[in-house]
PDB file of N, CA and C in Angstrom:
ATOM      1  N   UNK A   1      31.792 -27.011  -2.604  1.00  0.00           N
ATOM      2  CA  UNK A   1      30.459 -27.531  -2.515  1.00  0.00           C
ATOM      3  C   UNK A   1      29.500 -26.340  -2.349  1.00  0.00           C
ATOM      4  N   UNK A   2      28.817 -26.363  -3.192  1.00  0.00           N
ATOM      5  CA  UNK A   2      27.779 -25.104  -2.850  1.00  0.00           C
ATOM      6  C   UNK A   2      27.015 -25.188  -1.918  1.00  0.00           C
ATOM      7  N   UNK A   3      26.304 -24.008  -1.219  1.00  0.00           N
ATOM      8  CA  UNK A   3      25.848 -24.068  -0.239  1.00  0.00           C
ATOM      9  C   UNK A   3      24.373 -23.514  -0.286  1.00  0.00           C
ATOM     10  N   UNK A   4      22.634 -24.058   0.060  1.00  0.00           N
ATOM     11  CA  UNK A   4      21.602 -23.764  -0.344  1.00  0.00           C
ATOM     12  C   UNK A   4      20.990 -22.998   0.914  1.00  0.00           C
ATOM     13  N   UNK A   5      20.547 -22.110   0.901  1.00  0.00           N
ATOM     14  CA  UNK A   5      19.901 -21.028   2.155  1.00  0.00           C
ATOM     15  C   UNK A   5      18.175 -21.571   1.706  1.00  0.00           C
ATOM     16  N   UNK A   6      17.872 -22.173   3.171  1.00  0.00           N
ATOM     17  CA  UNK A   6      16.545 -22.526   3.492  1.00  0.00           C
ATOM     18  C   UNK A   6      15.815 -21.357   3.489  1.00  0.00           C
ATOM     19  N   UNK A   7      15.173 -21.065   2.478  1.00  0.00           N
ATOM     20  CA  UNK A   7      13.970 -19.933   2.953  1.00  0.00           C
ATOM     21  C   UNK A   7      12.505 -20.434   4.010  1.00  0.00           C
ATOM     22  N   UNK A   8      12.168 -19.860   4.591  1.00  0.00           N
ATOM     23  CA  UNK A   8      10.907 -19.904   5.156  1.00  0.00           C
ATOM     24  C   UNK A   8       9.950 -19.122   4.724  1.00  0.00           C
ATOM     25  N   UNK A   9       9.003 -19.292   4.247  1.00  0.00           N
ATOM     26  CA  UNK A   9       7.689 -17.844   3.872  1.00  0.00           C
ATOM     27  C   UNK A   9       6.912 -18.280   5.096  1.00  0.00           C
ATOM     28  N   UNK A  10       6.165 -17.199   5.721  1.00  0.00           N
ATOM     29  CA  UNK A  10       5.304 -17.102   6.272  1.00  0.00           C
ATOM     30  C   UNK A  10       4.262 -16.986   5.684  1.00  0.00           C
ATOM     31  N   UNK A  11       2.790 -17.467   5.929  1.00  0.00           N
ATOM     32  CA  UNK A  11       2.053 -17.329   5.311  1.00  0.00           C
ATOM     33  C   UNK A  11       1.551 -15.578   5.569  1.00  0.00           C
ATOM     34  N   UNK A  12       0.524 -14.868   4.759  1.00  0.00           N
ATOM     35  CA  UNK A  12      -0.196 -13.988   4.823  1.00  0.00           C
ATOM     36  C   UNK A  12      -0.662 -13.705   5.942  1.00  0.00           C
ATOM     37  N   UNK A  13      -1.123 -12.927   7.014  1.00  0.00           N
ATOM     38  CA  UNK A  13      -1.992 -12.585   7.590  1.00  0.00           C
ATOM     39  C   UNK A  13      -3.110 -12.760   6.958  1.00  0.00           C
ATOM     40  N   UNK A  14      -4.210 -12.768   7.292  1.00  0.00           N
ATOM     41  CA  UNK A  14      -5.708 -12.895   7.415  1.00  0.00           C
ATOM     42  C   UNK A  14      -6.316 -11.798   7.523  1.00  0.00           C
ATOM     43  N   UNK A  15      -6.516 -10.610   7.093  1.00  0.00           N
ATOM     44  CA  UNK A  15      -7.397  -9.610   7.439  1.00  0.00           C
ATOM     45  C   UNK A  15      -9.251  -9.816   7.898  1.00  0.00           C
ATOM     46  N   UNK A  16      -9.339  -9.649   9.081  1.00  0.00           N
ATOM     47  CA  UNK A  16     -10.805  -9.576   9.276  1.00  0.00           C
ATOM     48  C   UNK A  16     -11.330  -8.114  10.106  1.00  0.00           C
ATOM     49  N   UNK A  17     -12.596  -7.774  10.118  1.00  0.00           N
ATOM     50  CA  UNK A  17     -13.493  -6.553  10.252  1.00  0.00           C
ATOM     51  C   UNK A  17     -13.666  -7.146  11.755  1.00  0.00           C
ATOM     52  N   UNK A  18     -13.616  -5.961  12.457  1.00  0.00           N
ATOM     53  CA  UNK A  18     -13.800  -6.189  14.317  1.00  0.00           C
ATOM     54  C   UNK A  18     -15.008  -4.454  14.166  1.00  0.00           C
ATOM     55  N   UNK A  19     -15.551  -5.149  14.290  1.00  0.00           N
ATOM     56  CA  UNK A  19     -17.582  -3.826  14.021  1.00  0.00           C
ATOM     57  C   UNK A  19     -17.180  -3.263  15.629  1.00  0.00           C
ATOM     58  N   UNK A  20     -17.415  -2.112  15.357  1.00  0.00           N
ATOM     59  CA  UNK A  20     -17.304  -0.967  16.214  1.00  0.00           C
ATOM     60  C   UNK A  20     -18.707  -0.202  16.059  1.00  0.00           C
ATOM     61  N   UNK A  21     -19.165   1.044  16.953  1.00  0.00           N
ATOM     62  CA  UNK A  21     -20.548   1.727  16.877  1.00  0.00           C
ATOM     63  C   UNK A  21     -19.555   2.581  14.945  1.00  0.00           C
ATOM     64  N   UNK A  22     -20.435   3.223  14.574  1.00  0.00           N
ATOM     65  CA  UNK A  22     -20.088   3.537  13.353  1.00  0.00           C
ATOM     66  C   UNK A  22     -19.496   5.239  13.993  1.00  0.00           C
ATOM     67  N   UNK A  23     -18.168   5.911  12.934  1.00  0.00           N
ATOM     68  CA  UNK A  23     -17.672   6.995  13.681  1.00  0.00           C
ATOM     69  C   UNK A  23     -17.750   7.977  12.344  1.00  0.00           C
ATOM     70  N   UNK A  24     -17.783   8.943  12.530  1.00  0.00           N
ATOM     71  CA  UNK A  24     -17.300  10.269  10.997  1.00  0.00           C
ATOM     72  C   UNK A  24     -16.281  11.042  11.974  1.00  0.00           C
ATOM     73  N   UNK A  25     -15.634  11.383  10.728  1.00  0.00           N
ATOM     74  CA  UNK A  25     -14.434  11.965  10.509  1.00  0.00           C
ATOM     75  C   UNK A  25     -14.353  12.728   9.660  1.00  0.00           C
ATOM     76  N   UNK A  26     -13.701  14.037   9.415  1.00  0.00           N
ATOM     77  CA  UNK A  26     -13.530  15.043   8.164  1.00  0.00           C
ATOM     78  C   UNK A  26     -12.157  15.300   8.016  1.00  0.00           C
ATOM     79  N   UNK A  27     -11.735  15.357   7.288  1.00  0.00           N
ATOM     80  CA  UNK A  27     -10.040  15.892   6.766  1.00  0.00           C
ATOM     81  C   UNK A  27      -9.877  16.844   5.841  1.00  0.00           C
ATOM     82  N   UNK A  28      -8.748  17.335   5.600  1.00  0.00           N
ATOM     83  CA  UNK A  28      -8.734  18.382   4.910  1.00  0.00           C
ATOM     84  C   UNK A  28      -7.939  18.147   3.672  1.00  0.00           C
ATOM     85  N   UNK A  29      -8.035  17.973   2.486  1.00  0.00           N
ATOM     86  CA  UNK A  29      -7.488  17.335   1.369  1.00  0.00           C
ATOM     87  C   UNK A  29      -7.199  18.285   0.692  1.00  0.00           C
ATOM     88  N   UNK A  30      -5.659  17.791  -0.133  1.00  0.00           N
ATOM     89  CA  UNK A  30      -5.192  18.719  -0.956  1.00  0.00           C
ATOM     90  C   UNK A  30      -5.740  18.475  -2.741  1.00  0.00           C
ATOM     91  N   UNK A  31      -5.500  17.750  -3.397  1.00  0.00           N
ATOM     92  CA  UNK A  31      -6.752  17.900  -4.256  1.00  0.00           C
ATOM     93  C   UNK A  31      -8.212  18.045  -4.175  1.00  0.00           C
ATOM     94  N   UNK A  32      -8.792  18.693  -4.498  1.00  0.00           N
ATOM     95  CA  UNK A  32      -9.910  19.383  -4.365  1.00  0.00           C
ATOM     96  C   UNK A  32     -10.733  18.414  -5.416  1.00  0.00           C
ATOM     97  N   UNK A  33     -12.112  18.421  -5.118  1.00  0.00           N
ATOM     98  CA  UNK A  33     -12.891  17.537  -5.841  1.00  0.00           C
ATOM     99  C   UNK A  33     -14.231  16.986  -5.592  1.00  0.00           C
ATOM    100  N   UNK A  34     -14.636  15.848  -5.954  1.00  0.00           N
ATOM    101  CA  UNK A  34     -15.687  15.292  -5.843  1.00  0.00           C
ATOM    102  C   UNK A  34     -15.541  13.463  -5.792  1.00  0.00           C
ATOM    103  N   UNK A  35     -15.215  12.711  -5.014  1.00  0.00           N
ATOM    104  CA  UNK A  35     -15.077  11.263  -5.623  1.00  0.00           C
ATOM    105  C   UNK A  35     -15.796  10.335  -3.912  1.00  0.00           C
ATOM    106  N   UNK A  36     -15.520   9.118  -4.202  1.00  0.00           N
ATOM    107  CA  UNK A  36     -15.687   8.066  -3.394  1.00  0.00           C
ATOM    108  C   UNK A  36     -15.058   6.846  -3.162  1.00  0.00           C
ATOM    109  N   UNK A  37     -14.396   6.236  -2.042  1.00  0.00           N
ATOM    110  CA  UNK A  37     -13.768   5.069  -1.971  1.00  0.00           C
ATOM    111  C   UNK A  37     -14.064   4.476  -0.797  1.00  0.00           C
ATOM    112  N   UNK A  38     -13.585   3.402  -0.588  1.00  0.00           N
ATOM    113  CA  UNK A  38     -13.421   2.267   0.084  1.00  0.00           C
ATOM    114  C   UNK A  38     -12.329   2.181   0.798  1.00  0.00           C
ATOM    115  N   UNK A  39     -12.391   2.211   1.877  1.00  0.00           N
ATOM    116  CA  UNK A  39     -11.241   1.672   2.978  1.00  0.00           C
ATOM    117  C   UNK A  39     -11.391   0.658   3.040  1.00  0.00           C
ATOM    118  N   UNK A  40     -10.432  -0.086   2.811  1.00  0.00           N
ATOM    119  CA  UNK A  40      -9.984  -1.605   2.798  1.00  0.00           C
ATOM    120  C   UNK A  40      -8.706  -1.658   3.035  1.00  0.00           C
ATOM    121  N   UNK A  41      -8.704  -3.177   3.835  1.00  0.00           N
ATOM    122  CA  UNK A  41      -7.384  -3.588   3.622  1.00  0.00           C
ATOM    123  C   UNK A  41      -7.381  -5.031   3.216  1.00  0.00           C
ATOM    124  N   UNK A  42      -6.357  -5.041   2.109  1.00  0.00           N
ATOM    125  CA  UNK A  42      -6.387  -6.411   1.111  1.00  0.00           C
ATOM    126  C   UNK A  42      -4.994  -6.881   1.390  1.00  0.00           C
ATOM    127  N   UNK A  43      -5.519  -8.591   0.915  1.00  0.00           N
ATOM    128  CA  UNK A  43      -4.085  -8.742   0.487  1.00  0.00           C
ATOM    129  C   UNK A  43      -4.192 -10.108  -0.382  1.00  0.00           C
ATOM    130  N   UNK A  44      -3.733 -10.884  -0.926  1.00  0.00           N
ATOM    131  CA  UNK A  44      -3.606 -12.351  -1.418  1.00  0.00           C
ATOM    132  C   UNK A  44      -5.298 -13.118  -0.861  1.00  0.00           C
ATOM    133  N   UNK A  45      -4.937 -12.895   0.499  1.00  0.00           N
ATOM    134  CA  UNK A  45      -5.607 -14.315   1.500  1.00  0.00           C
ATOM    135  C   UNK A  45      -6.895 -13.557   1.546  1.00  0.00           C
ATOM    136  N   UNK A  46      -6.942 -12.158   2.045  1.00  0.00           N
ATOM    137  CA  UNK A  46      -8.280 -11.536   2.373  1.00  0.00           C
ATOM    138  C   UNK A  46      -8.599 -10.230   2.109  1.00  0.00           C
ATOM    139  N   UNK A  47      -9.567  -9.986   2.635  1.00  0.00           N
ATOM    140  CA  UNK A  47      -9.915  -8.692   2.230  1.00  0.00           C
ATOM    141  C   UNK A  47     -11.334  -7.948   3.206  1.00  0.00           C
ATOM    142  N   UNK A  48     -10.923  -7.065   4.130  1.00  0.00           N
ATOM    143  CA  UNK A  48     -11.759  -6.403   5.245  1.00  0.00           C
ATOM    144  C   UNK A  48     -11.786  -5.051   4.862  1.00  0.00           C
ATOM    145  N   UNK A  49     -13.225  -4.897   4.606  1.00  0.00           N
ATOM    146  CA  UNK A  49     -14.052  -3.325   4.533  1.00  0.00           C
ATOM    147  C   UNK A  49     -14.319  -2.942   6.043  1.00  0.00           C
ATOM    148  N   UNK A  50     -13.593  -1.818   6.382  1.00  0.00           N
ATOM    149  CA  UNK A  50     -13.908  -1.505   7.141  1.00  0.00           C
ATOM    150  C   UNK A  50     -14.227   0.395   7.095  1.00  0.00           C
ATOM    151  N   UNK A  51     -14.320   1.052   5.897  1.00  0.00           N
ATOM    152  CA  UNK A  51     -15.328   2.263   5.932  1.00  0.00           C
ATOM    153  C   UNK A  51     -14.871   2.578   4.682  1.00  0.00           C
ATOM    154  N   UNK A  52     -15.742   4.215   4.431  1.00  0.00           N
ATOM    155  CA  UNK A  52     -15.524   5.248   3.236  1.00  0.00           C
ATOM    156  C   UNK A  52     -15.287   6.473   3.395  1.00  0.00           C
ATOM    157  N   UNK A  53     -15.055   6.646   2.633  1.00  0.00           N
ATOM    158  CA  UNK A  53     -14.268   8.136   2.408  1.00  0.00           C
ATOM    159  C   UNK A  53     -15.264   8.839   0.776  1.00  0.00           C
ATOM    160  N   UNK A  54     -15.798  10.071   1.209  1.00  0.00           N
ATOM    161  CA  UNK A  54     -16.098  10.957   0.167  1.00  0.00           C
ATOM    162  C   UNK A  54     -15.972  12.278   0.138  1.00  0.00           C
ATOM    163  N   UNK A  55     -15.058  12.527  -0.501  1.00  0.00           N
ATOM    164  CA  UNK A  55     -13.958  13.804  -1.204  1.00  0.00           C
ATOM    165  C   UNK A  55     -14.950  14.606  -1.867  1.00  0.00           C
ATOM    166  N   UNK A  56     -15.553  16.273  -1.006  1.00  0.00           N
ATOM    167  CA  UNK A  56     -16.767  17.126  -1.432  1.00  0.00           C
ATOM    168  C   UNK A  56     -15.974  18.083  -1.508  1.00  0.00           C
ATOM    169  N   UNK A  57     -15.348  18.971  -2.108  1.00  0.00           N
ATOM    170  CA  UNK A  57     -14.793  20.412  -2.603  1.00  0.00           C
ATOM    171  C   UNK A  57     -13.176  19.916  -1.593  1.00  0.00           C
ATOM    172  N   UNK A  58     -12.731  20.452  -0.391  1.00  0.00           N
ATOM    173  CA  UNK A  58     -11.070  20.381  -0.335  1.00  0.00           C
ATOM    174  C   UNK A  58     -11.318  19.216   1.323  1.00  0.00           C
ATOM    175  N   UNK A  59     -12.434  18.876   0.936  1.00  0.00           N
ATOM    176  CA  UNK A  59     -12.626  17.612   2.860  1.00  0.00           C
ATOM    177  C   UNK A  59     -13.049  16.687   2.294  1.00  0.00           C
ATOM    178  N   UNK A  60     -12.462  15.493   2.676  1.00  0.00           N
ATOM    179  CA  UNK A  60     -12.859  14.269   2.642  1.00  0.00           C
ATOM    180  C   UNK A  60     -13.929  13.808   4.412  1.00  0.00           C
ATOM    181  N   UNK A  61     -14.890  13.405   4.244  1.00  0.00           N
ATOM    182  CA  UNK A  61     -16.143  12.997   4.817  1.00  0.00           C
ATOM    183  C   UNK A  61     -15.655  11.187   4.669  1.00  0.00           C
ATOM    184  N   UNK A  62     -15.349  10.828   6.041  1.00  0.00           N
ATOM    185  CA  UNK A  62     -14.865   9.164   6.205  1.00  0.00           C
ATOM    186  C   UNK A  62     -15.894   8.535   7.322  1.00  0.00           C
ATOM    187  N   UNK A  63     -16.684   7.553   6.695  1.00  0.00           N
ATOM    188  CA  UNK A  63     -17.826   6.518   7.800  1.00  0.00           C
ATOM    189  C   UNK A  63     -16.688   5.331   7.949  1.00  0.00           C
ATOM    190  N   UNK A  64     -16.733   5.127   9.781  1.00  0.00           N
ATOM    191  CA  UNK A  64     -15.615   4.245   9.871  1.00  0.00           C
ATOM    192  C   UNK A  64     -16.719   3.339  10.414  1.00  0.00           C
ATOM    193  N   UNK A  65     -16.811   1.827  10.557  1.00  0.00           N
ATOM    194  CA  UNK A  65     -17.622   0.990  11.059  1.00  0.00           C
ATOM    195  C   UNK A  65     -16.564  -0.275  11.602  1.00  0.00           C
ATOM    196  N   UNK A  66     -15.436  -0.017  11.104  1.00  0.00           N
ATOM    197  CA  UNK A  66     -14.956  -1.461  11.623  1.00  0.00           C
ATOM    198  C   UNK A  66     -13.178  -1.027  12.112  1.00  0.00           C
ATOM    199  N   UNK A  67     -12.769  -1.608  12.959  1.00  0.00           N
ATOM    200  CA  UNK A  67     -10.848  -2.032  12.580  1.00  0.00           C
ATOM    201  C   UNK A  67     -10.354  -3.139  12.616  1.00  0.00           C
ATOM    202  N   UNK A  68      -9.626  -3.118  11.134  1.00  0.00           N
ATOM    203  CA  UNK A  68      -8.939  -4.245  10.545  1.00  0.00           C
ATOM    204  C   UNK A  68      -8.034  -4.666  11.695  1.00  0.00           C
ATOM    205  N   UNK A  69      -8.196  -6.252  11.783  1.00  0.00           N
ATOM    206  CA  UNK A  69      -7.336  -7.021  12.673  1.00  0.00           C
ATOM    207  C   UNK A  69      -6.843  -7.917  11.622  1.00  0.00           C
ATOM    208  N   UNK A  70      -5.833  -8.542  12.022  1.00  0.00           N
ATOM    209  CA  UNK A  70      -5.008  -9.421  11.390  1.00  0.00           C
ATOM    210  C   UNK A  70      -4.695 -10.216  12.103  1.00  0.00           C
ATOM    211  N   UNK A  71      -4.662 -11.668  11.422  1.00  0.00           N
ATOM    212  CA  UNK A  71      -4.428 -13.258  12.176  1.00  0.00           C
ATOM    213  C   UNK A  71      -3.317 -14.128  11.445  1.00  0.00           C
ATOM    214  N   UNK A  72      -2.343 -14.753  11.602  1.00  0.00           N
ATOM    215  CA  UNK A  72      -2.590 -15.997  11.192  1.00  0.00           C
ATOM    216  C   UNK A  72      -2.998 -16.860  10.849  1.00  0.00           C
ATOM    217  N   UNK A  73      -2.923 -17.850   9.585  1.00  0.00           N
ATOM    218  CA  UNK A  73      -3.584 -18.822   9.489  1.00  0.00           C
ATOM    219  C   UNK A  73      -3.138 -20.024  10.660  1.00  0.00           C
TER     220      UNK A  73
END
């Protein structure tokens, strides 16, 4: 008789933005350059901006304003 294994999925976490005073940060990057992005964290269910990052000759320059929390639905 064969035998069937119950899976369970959990659903996704929930990503949401928890606002903090706003912070900078500099790093030291190994490609060298010029660009801009988005700190995020995504997924299926959501999606929380919580700062940027801009890459000026070998440092990235990061505005942090938020930290990603995660919930349950």
């Amino acid at each position: 008789m064969p035998s069937f294994a119950v899976l369970t999925t959990e659903p996704e976490p929930v990503f949401y933005p928890q606002y903090h005073r706003p912070k900078v940060y500099r790093y030291p990057v190994a490609p060298g350059g010029a660009r801009a992005m988005w700190n995020r964290y995504a997924n299926s269910a959501s999606r929380a901006t919580i700062g940027l990052a801009v890459v000026v000759g070998k440092h990235a320059y990061c505005l942090k304003w938020a930290q990603a929390r995660a919930r349950s639905h």
